[in-house]
Protein backbone atom coordinates (compact mmCIF):
# COMPACT_ATOMS: atom_id res chain seq x y z
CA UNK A 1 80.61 81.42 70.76
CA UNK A 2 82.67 78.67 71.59
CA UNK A 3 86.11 80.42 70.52
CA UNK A 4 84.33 83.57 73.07
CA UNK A 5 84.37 80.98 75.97
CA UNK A 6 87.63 79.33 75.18
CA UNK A 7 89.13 82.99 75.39
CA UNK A 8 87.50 83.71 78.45
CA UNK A 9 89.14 80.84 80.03
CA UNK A 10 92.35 81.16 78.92
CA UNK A 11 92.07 84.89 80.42
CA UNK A 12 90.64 83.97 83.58
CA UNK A 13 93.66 80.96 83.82
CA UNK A 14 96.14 83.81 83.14
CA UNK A 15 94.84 86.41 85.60
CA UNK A 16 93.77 84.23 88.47
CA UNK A 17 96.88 84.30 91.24
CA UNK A 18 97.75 81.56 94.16
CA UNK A 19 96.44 83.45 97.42
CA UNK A 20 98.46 82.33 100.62
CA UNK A 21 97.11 82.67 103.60
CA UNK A 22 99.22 84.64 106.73
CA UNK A 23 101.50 82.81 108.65
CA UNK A 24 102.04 83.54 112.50
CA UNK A 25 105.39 85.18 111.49
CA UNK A 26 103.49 87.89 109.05
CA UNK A 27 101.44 88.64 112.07
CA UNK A 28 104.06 89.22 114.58
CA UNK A 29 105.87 91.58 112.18
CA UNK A 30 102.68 93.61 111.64
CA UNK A 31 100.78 93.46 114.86
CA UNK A 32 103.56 92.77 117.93
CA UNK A 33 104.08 89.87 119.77
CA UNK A 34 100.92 88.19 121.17
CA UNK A 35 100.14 89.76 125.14
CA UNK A 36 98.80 87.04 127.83
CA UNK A 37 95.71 88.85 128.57
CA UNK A 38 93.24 87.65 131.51
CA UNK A 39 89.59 88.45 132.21
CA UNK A 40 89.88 88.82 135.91
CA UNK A 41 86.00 90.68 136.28
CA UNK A 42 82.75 91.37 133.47
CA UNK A 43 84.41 94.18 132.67
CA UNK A 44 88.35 94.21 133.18
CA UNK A 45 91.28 92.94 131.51
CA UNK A 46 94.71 92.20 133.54
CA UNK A 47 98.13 91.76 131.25
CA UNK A 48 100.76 90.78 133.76
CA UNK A 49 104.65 91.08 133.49
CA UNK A 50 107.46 88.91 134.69
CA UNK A 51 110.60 88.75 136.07
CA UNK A 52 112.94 85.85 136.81
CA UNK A 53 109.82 83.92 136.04
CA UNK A 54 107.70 85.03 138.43
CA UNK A 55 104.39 88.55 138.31
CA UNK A 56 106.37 91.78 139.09
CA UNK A 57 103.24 93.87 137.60
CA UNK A 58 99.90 93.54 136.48
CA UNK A 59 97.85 96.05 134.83
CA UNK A 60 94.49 96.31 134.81
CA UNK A 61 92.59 97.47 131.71
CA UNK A 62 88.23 98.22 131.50
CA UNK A 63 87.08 96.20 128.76
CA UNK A 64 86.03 98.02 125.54
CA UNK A 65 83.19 96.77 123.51
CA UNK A 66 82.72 99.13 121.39
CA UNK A 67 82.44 103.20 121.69
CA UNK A 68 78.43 103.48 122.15
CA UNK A 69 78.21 100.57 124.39
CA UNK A 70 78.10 101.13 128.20
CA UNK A 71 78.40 98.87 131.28
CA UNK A 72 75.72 97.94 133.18
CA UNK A 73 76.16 99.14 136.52
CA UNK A 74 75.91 95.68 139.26
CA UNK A 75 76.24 96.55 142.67
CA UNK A 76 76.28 94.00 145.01
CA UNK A 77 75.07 95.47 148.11
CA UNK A 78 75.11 93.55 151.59
């Protein structure tokens, strides 16, 4: 029994590997470069682009929660 768990050990010590964790580097090369993205209404997103430092274009984007979810419809009316 005890030579069964000493074994086991050992074979657990010898498979187990160092995980590491992904660095903001391993992202970028896998997912892009990170996009400024604003929440300018409940449901729209607005990703702007510059030039010379300065908005030349914003787009406007609904927001998607998921593909059976819906809005619900607010209208202010006056």
């Amino acid at each position: 029994m005890r030579i069964l768990l000493l074994f086991s050990l050992f074979v657990l010590a010898v498979h187990v590997s160092p995980a590491s964790a992904q660095t903001p580097s391993d992202i970028e090369r896998a997912y892009g470069k990170p996009v400024a993205v604003y929440s300018v209404s409940e449901n729209i997103w607005m990703t702007p682009e510059y030039a010379d430092g300065q908005v030349c274009m914003m787009r406007l984007y609904p927001k998607r929660i998921g593909p059976s979810l819906r809005y619900i419809n607010c209208e202010s009316r006056i």
